[in-house]
N, C-alpha and C. Protein backbone atom coordinates (compact mmCIF):
# COMPACT_ATOMS: atom_id res chain seq x y z
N UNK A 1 12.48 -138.92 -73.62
CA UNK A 1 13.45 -139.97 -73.77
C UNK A 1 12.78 -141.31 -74.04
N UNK A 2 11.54 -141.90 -73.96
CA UNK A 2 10.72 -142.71 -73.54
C UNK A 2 10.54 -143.27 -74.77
N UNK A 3 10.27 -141.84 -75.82
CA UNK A 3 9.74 -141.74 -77.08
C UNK A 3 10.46 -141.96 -78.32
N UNK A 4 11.78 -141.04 -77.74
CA UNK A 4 13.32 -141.74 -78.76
C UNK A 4 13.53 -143.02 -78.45
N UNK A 5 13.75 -143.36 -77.47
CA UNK A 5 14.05 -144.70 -76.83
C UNK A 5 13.03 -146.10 -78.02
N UNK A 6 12.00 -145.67 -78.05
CA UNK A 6 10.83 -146.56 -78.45
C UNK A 6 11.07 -147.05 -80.24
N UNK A 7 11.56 -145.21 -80.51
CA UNK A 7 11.56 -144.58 -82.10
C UNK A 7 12.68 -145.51 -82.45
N UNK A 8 13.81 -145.49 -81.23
CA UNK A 8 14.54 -146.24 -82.05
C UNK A 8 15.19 -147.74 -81.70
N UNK A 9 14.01 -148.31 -81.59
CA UNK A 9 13.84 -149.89 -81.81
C UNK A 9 14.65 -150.47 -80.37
N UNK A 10 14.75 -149.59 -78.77
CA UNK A 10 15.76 -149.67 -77.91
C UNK A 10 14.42 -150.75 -77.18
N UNK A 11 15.17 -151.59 -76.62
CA UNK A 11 14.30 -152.34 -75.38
C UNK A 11 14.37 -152.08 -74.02
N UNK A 12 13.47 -151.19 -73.93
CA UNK A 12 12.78 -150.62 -72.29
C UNK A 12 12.56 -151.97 -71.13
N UNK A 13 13.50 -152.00 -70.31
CA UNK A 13 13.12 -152.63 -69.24
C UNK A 13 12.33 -152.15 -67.84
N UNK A 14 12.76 -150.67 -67.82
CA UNK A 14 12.80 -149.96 -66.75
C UNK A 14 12.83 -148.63 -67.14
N UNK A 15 12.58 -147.69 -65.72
CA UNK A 15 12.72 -146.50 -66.01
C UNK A 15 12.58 -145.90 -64.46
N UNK A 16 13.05 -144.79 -64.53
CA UNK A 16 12.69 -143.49 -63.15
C UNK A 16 13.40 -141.86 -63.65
N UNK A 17 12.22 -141.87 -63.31
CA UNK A 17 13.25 -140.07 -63.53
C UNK A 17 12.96 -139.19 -62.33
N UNK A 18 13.26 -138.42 -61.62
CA UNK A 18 13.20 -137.62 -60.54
C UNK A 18 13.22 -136.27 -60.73
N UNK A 19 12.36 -135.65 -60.72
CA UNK A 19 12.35 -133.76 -60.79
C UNK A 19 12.88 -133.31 -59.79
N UNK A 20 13.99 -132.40 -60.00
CA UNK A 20 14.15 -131.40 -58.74
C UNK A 20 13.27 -130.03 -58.83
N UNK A 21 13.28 -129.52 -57.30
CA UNK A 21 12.64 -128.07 -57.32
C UNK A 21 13.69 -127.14 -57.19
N UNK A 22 13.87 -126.31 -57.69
CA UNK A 22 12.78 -125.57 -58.53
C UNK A 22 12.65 -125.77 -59.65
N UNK A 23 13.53 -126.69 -60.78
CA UNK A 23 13.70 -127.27 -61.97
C UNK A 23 15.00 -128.04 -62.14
N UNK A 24 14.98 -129.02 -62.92
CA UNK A 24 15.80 -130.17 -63.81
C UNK A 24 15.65 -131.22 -63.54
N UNK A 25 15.73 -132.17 -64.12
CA UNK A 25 15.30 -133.94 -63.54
C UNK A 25 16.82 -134.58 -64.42
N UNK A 26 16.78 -135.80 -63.44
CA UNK A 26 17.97 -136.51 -63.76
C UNK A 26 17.03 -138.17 -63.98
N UNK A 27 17.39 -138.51 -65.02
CA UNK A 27 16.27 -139.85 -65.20
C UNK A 27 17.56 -141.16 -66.21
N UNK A 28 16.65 -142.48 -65.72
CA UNK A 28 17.29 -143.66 -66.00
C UNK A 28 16.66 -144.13 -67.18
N UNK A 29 17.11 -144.64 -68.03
CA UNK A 29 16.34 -145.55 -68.66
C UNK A 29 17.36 -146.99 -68.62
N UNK A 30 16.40 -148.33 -68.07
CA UNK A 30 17.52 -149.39 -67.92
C UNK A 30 17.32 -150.11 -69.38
N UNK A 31 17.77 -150.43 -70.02
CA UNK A 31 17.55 -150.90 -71.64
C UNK A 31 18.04 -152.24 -71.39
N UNK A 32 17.58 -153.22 -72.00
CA UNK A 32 17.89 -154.93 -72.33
C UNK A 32 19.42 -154.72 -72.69
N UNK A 33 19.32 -153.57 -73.81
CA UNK A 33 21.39 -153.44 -74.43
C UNK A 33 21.96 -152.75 -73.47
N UNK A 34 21.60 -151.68 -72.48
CA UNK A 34 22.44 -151.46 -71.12
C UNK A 34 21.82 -150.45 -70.34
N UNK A 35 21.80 -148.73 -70.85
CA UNK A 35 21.01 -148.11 -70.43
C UNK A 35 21.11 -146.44 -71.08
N UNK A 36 20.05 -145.77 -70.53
CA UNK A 36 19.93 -144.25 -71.04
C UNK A 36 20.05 -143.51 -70.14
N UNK A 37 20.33 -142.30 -70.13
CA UNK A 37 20.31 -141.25 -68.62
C UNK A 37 20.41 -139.63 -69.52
N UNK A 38 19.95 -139.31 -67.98
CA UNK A 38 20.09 -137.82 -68.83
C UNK A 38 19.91 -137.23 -67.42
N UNK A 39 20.46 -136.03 -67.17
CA UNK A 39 20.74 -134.91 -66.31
C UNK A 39 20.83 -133.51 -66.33
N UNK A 40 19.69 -132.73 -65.71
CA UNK A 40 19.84 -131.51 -67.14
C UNK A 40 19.76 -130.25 -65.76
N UNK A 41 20.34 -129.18 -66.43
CA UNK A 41 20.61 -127.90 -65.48
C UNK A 41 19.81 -126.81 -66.56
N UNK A 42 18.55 -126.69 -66.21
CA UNK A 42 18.04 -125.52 -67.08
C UNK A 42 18.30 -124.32 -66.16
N UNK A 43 18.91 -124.19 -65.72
CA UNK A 43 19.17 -122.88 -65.46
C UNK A 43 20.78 -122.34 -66.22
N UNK A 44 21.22 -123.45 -66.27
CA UNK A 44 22.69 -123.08 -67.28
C UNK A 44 21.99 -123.18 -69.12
N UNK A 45 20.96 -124.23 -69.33
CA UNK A 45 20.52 -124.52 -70.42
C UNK A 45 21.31 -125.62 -71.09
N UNK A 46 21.19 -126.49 -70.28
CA UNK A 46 22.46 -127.53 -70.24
C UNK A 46 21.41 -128.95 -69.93
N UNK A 47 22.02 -129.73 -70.99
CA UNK A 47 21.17 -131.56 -70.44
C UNK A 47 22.36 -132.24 -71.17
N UNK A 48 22.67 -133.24 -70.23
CA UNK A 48 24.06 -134.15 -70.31
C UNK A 48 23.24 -135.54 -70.60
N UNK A 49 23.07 -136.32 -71.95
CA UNK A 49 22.81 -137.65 -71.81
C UNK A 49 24.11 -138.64 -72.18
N UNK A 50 23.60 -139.80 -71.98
CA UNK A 50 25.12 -141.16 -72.16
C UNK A 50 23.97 -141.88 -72.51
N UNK A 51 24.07 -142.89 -73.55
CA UNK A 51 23.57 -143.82 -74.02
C UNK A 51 24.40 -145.02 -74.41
N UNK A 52 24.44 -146.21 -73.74
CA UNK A 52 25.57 -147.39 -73.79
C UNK A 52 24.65 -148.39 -74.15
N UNK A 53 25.12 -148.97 -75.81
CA UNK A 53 24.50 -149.71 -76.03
C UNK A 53 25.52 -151.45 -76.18
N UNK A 54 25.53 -152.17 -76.03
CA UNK A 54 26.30 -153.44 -75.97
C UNK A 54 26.26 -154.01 -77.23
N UNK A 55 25.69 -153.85 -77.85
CA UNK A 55 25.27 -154.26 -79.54
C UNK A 55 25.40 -153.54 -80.42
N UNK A 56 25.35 -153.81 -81.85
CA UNK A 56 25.02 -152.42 -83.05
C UNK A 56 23.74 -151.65 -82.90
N UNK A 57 24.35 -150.81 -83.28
CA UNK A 57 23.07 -149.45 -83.16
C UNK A 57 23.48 -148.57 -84.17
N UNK A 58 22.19 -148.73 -85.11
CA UNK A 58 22.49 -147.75 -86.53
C UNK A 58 21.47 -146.78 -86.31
N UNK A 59 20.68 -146.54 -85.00
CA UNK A 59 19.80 -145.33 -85.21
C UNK A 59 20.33 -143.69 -84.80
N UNK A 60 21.92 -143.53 -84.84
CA UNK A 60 22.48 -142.41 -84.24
C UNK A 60 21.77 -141.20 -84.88
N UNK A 61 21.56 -141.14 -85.81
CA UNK A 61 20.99 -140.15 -87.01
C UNK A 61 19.40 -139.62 -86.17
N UNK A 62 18.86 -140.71 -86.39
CA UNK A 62 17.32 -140.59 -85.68
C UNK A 62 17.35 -140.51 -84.14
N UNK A 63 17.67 -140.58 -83.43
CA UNK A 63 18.24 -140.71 -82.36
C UNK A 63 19.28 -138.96 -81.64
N UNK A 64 19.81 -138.53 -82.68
CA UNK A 64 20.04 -136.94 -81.99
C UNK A 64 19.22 -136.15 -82.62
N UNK A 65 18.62 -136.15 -83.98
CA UNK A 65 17.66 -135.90 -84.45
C UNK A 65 16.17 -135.42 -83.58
N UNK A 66 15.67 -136.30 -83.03
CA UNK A 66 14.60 -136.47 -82.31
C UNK A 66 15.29 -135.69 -80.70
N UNK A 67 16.13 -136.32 -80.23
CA UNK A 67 17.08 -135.18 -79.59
C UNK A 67 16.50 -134.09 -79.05
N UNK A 68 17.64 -133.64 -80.18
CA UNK A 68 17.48 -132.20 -80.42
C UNK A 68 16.15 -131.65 -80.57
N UNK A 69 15.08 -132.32 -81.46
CA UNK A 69 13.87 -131.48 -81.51
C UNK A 69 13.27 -131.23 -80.08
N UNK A 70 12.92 -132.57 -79.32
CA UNK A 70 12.33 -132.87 -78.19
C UNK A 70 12.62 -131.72 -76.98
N UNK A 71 14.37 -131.39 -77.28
CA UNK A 71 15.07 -130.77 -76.23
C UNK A 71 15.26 -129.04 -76.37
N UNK A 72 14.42 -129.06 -77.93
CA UNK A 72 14.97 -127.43 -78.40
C UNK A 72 16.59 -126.66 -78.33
N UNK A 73 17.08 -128.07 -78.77
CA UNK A 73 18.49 -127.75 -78.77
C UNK A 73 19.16 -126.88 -80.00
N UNK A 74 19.84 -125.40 -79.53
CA UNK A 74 20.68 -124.95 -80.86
C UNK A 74 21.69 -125.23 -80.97
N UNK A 75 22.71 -125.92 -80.07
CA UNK A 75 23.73 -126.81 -80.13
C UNK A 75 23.95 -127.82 -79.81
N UNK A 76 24.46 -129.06 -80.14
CA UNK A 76 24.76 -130.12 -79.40
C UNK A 76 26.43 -130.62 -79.64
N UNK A 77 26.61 -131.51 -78.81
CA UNK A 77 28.04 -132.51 -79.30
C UNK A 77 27.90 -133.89 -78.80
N UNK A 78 28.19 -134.46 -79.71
CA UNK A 78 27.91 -135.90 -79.23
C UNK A 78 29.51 -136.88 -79.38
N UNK A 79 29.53 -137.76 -78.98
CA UNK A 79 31.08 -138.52 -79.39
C UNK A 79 30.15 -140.52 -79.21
N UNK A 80 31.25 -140.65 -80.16
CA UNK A 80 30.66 -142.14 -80.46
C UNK A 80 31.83 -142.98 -79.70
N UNK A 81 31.98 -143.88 -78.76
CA UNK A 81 33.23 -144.34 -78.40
C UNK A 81 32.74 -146.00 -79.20
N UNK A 82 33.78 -146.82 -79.23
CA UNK A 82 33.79 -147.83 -79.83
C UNK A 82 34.36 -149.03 -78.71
């Protein structure tokens, strides 16, 4: 997330992410435009992110793109709210 975050021009203020045992981590990213998160159940094969940005953001493309590769995703869904 650190790496998309960077790729796409987001301003990192902060960060934490927390591993659980026996697997999945739930992690923050606090961004200058608001913030990133993600929460993931690999045992279902499941990661839930929200990304709220307060400004324009034209990197959606690059941004599930990188995603998906990072996450080895064969499906995703995303929704854009306005």
């Amino acid at each position: 997330m650190l790496d998309v975050a960077k790729e796409c021009n987001l301003n990192i203020v902060t960060y934490h992410f927390h591993e659980f045992e026996p697997w999945g981590v739930s992690g923050v990213i606090i961004l200058a435009e608001s913030h990133f998160t993600i929460h993931t159940w690999p045992e279902y094969h499941y990661a839930a992110l929200d990304l709220f940005i307060c400004n324009e953001f034209n990197q959606q493309t690059p941004l599930i793109t990188q995603l998906q590769t990072q996450l080895s995703s064969k499906e995703y869904e995303y929704k854009v709210l306005q």
